[in-house]
Protein backbone atom coordinates (compact mmCIF):
# COMPACT_ATOMS: atom_id res chain seq x y z
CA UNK A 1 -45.49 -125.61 -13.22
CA UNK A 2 -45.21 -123.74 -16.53
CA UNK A 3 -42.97 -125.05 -18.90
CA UNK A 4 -43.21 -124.56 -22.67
CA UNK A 5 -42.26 -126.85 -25.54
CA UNK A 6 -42.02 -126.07 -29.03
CA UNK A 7 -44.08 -127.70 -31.80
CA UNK A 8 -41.18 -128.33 -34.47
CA UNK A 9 -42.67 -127.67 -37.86
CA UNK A 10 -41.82 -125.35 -40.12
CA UNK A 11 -42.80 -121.45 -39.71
CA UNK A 12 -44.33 -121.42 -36.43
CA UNK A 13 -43.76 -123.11 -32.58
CA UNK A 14 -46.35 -123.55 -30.83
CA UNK A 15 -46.04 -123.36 -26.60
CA UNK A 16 -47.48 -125.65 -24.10
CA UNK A 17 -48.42 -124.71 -20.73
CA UNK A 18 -48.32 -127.66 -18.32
CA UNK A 19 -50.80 -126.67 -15.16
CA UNK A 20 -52.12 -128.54 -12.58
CA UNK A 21 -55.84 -127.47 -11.50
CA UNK A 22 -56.36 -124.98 -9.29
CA UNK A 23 -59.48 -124.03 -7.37
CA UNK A 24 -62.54 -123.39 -10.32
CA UNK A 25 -59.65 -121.70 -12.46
CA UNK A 26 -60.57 -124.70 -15.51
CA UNK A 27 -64.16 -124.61 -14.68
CA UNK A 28 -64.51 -121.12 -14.84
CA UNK A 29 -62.62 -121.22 -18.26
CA UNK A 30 -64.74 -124.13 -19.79
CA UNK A 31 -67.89 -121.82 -18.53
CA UNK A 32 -66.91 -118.95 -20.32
CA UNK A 33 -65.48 -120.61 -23.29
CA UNK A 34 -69.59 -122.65 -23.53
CA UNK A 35 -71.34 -118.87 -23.00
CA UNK A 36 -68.76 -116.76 -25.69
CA UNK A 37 -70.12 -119.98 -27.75
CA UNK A 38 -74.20 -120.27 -26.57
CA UNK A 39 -73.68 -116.00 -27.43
CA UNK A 40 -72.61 -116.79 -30.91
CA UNK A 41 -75.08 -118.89 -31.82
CA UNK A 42 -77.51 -116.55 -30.55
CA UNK A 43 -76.06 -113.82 -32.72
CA UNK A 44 -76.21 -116.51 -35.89
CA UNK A 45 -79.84 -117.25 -35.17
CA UNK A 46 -80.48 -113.62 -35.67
CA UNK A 47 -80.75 -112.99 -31.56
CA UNK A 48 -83.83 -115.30 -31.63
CA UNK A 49 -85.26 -115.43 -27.94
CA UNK A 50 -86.05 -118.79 -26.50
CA UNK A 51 -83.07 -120.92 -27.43
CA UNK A 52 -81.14 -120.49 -24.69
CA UNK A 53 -81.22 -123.69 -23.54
CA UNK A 54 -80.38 -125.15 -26.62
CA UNK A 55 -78.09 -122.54 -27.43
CA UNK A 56 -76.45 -123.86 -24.12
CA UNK A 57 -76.47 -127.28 -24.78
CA UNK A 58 -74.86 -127.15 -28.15
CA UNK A 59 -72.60 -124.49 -27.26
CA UNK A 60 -71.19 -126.94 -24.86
CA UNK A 61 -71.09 -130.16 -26.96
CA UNK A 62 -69.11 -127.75 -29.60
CA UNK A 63 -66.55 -126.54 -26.36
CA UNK A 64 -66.16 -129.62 -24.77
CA UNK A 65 -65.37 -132.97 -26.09
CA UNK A 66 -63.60 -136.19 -25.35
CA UNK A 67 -59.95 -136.45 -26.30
CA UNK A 68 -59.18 -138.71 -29.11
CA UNK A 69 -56.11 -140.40 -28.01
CA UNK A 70 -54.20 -143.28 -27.50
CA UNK A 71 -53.06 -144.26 -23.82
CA UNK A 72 -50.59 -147.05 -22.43
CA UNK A 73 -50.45 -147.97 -19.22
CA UNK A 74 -47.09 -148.68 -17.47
CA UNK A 75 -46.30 -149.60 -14.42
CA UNK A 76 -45.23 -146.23 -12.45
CA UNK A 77 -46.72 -143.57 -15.48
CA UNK A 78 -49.05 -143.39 -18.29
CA UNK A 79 -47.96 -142.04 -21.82
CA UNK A 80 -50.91 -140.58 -23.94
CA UNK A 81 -50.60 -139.59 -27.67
CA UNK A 82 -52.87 -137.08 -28.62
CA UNK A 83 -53.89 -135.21 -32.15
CA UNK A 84 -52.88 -131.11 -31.77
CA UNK A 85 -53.61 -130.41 -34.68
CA UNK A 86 -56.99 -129.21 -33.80
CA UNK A 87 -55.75 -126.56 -31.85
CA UNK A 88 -54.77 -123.23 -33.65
CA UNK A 89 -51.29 -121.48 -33.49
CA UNK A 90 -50.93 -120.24 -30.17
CA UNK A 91 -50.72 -121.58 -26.50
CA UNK A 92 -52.03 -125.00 -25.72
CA UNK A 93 -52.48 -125.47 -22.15
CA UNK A 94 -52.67 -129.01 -20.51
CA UNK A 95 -54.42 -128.99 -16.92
CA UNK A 96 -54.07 -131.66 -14.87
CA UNK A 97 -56.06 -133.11 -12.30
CA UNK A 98 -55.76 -136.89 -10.18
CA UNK A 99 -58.05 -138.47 -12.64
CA UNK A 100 -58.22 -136.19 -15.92
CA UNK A 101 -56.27 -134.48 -18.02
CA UNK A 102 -57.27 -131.36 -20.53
CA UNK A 103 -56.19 -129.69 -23.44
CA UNK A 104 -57.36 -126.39 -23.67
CA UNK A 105 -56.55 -124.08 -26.81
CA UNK A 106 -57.60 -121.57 -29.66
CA UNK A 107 -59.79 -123.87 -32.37
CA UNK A 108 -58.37 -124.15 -35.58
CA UNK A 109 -61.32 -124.59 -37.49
CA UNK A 110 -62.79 -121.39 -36.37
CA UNK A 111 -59.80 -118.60 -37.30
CA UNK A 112 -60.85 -115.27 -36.65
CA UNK A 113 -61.16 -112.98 -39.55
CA UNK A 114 -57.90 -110.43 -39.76
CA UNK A 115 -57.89 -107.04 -38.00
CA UNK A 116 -58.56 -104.05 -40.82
CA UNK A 117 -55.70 -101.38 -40.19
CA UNK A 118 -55.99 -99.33 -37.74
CA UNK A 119 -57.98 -101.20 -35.28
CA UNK A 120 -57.43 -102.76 -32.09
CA UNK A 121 -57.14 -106.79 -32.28
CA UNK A 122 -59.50 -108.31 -30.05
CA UNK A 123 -58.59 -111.15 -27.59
CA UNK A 124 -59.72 -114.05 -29.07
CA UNK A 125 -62.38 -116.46 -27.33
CA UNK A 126 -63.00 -119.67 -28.93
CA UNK A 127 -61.17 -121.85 -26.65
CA UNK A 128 -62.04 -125.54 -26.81
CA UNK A 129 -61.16 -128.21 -24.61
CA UNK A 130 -60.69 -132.06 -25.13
CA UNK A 131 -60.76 -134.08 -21.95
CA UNK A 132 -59.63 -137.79 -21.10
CA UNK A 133 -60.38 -139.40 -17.69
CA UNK A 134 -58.34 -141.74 -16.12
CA UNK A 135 -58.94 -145.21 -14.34
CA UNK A 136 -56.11 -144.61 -12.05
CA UNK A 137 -54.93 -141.11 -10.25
CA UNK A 138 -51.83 -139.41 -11.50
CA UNK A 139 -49.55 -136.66 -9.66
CA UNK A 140 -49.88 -133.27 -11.19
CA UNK A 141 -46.78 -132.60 -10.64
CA UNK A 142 -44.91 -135.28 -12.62
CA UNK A 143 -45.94 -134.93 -15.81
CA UNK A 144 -43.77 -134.12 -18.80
CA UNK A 145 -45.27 -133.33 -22.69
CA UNK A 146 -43.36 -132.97 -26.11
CA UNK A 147 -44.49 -132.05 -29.84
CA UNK A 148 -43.39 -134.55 -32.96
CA UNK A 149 -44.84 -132.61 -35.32
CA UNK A 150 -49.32 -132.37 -34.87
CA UNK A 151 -48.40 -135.10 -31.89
CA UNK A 152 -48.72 -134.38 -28.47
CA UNK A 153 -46.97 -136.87 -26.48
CA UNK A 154 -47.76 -136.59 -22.38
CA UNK A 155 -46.10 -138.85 -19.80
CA UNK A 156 -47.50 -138.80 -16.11
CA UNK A 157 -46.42 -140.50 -13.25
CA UNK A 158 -49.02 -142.29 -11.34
CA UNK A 159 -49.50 -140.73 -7.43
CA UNK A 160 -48.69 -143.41 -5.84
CA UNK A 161 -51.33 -145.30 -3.21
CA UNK A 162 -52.02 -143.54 0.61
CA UNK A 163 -50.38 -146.69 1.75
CA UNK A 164 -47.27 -146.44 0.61
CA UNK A 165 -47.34 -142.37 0.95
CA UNK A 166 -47.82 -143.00 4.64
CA UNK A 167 -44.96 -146.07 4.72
CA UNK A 168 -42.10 -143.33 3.15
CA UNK A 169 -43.05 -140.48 5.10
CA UNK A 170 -42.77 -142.85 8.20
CA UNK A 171 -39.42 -144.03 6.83
């Protein structure tokens, strides 16, 4: 499920990429998003040897962070509001998982300086990710997400229990 939106302000849209989790594809992502970072800060300390671990750690508490959001809880679906203006111009991808969702894009504060001339561009790598866990599990597969401007609105339907998965397939 890959369905873009586009962020309506002026000069630039902005895509979203709705994807539900699959195999270590997000963890794998999150790890190399934390080591691009832990190999930054290596390079900043002057390639100091024997931070690593707190290269690591920090690294990761700069990557990965708790979504700032607000969340209402209907009856069959959830709608969260979250803050995008965070994220940089580019693709913002929202994976979904039973319990947690995450927003995974470029971070704004952290621009990359422009290409001289003549060179190739290179791929940019300083992903972050914001994550929010849910009390309740919700079907990857019904979720639907809009812009309003640095908004992020994100409805998802709530999988409904084994019980009554078991009652309509009997049906």
């Amino acid at each position: 499920m890959n369905t873009p939106f586009a962020r309506r302000t002026p000069g630039h849209t902005q895509k979203l990429r709705i994807r539900p989790v699959v195999g270590n594809e997000l963890k794998n992502k999150i790890r190399d998003a934390v080591a691009w970072r832990a190999y930054q800060l290596f390079e900043e300390q002057g390639r100091a040897a024997g931070h690593d671990v707190e290269d690591w750690a920090c690294a990761e508490a700069s990557v990965v962070r708790s979504m700032d959001c607000g969340v209402i809880d209907q009856d069959s679906r959830v709608c969260l509001t979250a803050d995008a203006s965070l994220f940089d111009d580019g693709p913002i991808e929202l994976y979904v998982e039973p319990r947690r969702l995450t927003l995974c894009g470029f971070d704004r504060s952290r621009r990359p300086l422009p290409t001289p001339p003549g060179e190739p561009a290179k791929p940019r790598r300083d992903w972050i990710f914001r994550v929010h866990d849910f009390d309740v599990d919700m079907d990857p597969h019904a979720v639907v997400a809009r812009f309003n401007g640095p908004a992020l609105y994100v409805y998802l339907g709530k999988a409904q229990p084994r019980e009554a998965r078991v009652l309509a397939a009997a049906s």
